[in-house]
PDB file of N, CA and C in Angstrom:
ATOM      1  N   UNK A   1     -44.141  -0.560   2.041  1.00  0.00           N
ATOM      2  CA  UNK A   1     -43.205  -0.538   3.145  1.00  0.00           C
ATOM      3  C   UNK A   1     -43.811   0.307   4.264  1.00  0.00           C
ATOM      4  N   UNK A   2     -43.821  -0.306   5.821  1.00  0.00           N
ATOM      5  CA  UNK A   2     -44.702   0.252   6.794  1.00  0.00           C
ATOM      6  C   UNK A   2     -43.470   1.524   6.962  1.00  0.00           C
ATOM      7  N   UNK A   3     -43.768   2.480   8.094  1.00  0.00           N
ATOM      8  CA  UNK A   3     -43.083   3.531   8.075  1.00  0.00           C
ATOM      9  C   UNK A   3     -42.027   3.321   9.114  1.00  0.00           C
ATOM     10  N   UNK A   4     -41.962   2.075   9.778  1.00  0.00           N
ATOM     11  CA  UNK A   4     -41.179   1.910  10.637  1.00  0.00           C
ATOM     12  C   UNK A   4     -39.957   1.561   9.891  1.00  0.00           C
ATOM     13  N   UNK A   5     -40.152   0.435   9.017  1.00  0.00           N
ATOM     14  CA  UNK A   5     -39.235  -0.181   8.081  1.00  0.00           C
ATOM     15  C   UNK A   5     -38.624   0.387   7.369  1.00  0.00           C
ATOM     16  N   UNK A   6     -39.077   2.193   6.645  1.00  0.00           N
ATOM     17  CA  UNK A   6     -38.520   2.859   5.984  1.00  0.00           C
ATOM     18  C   UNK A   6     -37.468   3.293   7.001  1.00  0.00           C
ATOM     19  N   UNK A   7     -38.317   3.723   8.025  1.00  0.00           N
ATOM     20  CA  UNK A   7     -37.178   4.443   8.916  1.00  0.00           C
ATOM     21  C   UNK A   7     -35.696   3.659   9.203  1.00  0.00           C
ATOM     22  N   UNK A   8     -35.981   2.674   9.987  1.00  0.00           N
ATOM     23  CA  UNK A   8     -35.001   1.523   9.734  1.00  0.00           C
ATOM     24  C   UNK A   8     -33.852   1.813   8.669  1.00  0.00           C
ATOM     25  N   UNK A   9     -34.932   1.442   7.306  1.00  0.00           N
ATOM     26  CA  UNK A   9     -33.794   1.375   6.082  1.00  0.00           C
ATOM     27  C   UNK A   9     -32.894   2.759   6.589  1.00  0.00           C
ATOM     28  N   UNK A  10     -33.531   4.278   6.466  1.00  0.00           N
ATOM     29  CA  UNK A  10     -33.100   5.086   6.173  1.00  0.00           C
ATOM     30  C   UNK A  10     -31.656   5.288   7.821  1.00  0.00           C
ATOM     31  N   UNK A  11     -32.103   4.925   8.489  1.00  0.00           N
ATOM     32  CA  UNK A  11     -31.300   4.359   9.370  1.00  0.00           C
ATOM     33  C   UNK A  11     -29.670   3.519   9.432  1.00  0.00           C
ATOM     34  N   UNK A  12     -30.178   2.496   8.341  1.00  0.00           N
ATOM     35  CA  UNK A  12     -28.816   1.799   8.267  1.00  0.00           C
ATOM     36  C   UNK A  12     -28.341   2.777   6.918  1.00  0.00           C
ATOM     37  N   UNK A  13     -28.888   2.954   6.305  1.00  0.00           N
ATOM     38  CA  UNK A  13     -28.279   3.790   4.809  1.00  0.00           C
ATOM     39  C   UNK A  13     -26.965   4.966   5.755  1.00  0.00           C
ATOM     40  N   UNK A  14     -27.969   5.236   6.931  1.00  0.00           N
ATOM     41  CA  UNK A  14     -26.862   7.315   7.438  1.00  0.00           C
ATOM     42  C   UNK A  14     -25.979   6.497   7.862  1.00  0.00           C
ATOM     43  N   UNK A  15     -26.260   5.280   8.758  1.00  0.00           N
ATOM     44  CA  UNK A  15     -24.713   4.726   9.536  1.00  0.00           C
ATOM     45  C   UNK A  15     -24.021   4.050   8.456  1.00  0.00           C
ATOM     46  N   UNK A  16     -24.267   3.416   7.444  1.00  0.00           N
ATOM     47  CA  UNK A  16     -23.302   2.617   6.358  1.00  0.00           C
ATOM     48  C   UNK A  16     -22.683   4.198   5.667  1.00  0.00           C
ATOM     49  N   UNK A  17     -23.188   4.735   5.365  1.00  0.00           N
ATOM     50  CA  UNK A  17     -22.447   6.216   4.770  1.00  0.00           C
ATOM     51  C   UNK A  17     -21.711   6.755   5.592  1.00  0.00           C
ATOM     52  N   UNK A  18     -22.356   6.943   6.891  1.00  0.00           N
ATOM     53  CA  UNK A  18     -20.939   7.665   7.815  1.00  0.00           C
ATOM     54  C   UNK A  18     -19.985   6.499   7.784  1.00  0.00           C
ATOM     55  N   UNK A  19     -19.526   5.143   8.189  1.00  0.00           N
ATOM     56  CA  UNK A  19     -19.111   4.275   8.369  1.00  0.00           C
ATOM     57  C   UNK A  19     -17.679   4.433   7.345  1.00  0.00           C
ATOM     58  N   UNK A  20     -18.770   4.289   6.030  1.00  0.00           N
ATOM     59  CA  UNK A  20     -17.616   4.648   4.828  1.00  0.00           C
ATOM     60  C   UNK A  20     -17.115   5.677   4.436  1.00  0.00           C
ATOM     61  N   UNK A  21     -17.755   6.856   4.963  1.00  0.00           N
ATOM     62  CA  UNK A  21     -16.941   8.357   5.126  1.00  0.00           C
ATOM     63  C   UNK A  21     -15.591   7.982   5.741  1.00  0.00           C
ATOM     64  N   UNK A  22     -15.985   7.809   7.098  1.00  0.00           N
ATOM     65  CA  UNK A  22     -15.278   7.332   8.242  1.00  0.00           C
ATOM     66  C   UNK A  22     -13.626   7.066   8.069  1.00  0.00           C
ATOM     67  N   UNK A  23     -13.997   5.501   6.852  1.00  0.00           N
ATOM     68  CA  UNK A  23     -12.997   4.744   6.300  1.00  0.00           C
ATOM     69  C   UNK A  23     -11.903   5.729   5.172  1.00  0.00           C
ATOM     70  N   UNK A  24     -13.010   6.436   4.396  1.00  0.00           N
ATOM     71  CA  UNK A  24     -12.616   7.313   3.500  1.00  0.00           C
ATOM     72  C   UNK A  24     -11.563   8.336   3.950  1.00  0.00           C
ATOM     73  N   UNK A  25     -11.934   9.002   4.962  1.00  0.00           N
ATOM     74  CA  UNK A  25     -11.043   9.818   5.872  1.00  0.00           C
ATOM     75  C   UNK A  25      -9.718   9.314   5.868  1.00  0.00           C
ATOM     76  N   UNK A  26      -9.632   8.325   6.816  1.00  0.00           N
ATOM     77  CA  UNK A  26      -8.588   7.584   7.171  1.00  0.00           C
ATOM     78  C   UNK A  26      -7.697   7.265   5.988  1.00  0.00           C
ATOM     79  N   UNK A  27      -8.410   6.686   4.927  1.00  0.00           N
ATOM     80  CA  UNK A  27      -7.342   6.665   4.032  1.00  0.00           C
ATOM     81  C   UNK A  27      -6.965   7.633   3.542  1.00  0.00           C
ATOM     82  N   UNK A  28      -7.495   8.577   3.010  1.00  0.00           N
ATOM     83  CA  UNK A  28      -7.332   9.985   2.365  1.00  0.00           C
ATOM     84  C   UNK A  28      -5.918  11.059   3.081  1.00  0.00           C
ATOM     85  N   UNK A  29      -6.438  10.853   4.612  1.00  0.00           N
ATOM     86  CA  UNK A  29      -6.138  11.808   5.347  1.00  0.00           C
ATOM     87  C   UNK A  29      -4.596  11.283   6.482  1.00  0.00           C
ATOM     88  N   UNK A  30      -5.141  10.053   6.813  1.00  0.00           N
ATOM     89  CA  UNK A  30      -4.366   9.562   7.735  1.00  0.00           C
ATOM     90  C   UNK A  30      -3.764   8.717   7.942  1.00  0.00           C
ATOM     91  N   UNK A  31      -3.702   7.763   6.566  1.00  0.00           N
ATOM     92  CA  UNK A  31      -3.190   6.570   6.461  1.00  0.00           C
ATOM     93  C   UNK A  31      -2.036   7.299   5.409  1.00  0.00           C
ATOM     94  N   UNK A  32      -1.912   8.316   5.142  1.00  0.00           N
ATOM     95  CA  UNK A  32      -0.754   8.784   4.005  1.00  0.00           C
ATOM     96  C   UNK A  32       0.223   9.562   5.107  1.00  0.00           C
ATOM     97  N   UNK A  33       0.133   9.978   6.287  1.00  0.00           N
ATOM     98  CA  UNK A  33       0.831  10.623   7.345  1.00  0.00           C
ATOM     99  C   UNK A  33       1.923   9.177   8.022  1.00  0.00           C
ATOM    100  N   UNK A  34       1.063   8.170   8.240  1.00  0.00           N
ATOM    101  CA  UNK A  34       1.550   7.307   9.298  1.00  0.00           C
ATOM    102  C   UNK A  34       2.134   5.905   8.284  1.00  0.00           C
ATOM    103  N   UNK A  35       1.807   6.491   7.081  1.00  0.00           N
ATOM    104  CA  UNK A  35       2.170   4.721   6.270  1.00  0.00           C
ATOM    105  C   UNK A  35       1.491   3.587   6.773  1.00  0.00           C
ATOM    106  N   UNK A  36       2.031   2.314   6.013  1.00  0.00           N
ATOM    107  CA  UNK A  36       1.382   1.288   6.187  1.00  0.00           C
ATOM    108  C   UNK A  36       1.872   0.515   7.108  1.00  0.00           C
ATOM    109  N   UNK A  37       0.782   0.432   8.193  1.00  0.00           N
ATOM    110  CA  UNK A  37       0.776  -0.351   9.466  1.00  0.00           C
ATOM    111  C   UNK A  37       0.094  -1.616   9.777  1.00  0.00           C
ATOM    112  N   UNK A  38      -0.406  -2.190   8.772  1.00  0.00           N
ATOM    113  CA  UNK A  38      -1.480  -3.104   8.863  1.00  0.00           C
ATOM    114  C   UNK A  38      -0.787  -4.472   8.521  1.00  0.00           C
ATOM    115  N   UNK A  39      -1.102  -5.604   9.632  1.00  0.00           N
ATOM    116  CA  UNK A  39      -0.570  -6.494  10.071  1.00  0.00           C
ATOM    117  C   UNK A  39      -1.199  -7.790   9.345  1.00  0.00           C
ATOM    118  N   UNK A  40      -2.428  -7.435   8.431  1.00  0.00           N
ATOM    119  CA  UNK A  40      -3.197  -8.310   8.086  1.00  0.00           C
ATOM    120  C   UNK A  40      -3.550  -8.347   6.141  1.00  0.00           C
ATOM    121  N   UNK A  41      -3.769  -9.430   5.682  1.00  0.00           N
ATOM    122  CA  UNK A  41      -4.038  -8.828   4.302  1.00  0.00           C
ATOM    123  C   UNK A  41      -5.247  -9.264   3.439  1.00  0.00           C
ATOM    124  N   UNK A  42      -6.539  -8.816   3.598  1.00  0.00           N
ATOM    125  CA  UNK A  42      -6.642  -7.471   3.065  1.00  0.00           C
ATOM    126  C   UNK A  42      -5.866  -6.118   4.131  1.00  0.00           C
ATOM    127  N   UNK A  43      -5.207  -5.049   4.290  1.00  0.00           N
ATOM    128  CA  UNK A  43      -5.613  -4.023   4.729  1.00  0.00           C
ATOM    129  C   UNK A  43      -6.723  -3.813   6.152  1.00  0.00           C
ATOM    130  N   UNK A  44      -6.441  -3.050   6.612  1.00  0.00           N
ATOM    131  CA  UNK A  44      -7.854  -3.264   7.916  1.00  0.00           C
ATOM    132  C   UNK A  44      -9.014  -2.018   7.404  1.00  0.00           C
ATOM    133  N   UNK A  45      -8.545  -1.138   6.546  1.00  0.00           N
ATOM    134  CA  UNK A  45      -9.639  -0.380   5.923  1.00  0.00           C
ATOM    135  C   UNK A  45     -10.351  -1.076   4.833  1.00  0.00           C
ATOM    136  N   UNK A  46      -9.446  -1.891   3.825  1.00  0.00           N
ATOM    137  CA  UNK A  46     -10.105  -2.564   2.826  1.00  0.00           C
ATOM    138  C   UNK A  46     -10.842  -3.431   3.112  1.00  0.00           C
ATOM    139  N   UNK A  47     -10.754  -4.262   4.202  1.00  0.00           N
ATOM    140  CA  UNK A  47     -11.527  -5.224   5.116  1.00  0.00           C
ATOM    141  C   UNK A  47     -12.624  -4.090   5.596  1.00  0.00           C
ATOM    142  N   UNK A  48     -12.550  -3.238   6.217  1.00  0.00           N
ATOM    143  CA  UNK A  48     -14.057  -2.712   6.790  1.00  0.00           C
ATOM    144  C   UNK A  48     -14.688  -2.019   5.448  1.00  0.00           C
ATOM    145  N   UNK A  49     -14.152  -1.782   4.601  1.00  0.00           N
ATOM    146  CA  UNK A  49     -15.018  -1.730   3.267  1.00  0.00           C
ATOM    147  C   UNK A  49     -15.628  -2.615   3.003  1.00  0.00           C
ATOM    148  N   UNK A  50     -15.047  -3.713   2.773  1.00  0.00           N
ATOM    149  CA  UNK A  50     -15.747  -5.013   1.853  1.00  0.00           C
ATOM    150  C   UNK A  50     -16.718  -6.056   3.453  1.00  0.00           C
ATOM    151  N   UNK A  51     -15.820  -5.407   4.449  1.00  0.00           N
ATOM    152  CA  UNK A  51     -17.255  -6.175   4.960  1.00  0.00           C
ATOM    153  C   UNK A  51     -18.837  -4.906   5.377  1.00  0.00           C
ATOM    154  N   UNK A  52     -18.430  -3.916   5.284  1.00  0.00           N
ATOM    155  CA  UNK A  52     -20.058  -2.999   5.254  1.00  0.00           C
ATOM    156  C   UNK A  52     -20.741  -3.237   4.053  1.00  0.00           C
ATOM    157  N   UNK A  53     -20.166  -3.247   2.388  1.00  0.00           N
ATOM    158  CA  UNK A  53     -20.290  -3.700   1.740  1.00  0.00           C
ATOM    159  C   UNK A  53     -21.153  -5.041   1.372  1.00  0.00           C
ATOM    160  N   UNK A  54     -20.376  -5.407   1.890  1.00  0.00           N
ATOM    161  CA  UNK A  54     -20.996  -6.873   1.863  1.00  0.00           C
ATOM    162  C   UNK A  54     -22.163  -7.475   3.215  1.00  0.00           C
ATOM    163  N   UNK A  55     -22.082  -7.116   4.452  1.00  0.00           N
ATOM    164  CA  UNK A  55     -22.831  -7.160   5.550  1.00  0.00           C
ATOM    165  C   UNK A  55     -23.296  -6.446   5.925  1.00  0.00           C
ATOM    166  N   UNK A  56     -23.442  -5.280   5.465  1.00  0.00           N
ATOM    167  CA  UNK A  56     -24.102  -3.962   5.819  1.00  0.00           C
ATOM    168  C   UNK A  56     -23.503  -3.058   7.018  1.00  0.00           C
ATOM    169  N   UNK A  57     -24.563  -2.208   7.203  1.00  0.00           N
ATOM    170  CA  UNK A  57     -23.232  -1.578   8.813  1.00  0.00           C
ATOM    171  C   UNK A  57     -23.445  -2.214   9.641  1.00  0.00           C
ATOM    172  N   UNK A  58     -24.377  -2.831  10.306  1.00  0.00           N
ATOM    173  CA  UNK A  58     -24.587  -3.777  11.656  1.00  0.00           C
ATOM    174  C   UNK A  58     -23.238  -4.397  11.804  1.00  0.00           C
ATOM    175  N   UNK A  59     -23.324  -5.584  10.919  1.00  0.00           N
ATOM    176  CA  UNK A  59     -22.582  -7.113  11.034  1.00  0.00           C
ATOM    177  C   UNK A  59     -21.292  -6.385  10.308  1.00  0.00           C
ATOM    178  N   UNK A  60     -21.401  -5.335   9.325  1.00  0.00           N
ATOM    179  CA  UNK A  60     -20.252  -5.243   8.654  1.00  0.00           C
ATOM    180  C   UNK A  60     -19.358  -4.352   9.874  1.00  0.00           C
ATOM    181  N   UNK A  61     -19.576  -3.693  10.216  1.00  0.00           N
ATOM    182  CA  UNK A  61     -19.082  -2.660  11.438  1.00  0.00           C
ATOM    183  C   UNK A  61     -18.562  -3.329  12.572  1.00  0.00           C
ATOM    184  N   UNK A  62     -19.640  -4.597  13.056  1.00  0.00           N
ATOM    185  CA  UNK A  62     -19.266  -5.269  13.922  1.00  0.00           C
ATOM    186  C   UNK A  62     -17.503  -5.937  14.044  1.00  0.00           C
ATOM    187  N   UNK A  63     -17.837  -6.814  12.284  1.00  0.00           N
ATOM    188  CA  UNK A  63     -16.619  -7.271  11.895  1.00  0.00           C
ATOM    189  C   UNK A  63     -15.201  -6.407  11.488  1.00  0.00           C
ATOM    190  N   UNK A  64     -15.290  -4.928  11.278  1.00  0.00           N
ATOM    191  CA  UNK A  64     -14.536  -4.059  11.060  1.00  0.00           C
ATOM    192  C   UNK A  64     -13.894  -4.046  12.939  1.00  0.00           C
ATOM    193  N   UNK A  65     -14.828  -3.616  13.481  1.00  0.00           N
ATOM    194  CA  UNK A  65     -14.200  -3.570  15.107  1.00  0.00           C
ATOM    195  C   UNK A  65     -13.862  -4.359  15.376  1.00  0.00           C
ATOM    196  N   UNK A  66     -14.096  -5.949  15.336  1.00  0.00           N
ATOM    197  CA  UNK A  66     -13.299  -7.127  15.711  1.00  0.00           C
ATOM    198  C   UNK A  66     -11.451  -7.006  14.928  1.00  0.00           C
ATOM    199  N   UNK A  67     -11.988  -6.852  13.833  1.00  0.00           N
ATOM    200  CA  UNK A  67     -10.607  -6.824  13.114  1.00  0.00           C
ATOM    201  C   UNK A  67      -9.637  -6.249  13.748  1.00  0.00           C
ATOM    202  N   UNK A  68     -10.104  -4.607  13.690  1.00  0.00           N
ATOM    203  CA  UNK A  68      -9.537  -3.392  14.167  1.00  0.00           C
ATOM    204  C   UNK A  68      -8.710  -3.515  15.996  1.00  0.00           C
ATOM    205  N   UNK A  69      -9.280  -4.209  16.736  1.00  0.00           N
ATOM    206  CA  UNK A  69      -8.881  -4.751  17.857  1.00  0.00           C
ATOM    207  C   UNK A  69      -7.582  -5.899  17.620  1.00  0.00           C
ATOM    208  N   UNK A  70      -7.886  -6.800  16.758  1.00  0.00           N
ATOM    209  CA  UNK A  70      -6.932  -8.128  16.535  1.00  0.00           C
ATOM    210  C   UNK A  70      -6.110  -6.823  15.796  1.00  0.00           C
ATOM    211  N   UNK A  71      -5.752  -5.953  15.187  1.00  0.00           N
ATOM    212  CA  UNK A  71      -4.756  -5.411  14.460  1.00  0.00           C
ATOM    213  C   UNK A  71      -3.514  -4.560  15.466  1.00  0.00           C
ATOM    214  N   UNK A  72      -3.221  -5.709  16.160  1.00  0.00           N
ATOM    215  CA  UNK A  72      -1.831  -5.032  16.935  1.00  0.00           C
ATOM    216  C   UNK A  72      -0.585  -5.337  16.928  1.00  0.00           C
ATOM    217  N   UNK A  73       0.778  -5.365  17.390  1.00  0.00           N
ATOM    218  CA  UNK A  73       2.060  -6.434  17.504  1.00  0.00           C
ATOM    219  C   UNK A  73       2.098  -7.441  17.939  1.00  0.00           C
ATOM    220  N   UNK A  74       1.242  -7.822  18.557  1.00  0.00           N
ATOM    221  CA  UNK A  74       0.868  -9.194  19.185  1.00  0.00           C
ATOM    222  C   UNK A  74       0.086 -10.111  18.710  1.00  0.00           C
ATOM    223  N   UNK A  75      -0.320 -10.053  17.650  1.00  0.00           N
ATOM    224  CA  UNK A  75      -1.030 -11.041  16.762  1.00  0.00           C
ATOM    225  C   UNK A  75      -0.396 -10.997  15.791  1.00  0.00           C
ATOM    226  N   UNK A  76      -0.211 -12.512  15.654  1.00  0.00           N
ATOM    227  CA  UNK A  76       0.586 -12.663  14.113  1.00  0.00           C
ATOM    228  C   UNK A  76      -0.120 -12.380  12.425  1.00  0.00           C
ATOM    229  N   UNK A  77       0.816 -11.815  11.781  1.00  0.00           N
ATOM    230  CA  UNK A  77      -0.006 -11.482  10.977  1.00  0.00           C
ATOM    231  C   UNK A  77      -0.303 -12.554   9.327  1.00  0.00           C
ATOM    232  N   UNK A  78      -0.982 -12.256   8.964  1.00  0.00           N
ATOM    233  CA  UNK A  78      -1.406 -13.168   7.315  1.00  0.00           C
ATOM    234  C   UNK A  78      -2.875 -12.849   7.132  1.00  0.00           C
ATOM    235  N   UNK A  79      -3.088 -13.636   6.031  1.00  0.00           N
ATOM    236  CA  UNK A  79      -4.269 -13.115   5.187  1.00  0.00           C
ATOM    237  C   UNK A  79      -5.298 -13.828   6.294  1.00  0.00           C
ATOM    238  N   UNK A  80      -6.573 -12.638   6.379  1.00  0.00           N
ATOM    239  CA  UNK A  80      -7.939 -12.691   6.696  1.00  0.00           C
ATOM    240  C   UNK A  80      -8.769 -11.872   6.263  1.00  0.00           C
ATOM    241  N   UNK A  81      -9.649 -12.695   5.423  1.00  0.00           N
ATOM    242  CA  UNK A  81     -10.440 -12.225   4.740  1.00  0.00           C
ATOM    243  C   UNK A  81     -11.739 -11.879   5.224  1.00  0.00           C
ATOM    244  N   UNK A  82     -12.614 -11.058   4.817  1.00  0.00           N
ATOM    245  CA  UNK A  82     -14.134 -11.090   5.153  1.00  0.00           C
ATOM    246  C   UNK A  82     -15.027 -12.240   5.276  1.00  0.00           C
ATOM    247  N   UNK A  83     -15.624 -12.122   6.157  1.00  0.00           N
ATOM    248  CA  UNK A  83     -16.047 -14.230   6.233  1.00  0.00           C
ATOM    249  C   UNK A  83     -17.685 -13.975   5.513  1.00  0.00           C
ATOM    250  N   UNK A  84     -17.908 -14.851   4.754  1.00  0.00           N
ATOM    251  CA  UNK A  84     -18.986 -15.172   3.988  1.00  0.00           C
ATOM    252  C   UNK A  84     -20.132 -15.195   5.240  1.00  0.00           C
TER     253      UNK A  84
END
């Protein structure tokens, strides 16, 4: 592995860990203050889990912020899942 590529890796590894700290927080800390507000099902934290998880932080993060935006009173709500 050239040293750029490590870097890289070691790169997406700090942002997928903060990412899921991030998420961790929120549930731990701030999703037990305000209850459940989430308009969508999975969850909008369980969704940015399973999509960093599954897409890494780039694409998975990306799709967490798309979500996180559509998660208001004005969008109707039902199941959306992480897209393959």
């Amino acid at each position: 592995m050239t040293s750029m590529a490590a870097i890289g890796l070691l790169v997406s590894q700090t942002v997928e860990s903060l990412l899921l700290a991030l998420i961790g927080f929120y549930r731990r800390f701030i999703s037990p203050m305000i209850g459940p507000r989430c308009r969508f099902t999975p969850t909008c934290s369980a969704y940015g889990l399973e999509a960093i998880e599954k897409h890494g932080p780039w694409k998975g993060g990306w799709l967490t912020m798309k979500r996180l935006l559509r998660c208001h009173p004005f969008t109707p709500c039902g199941c959306d899942p992480v897209p393959d």
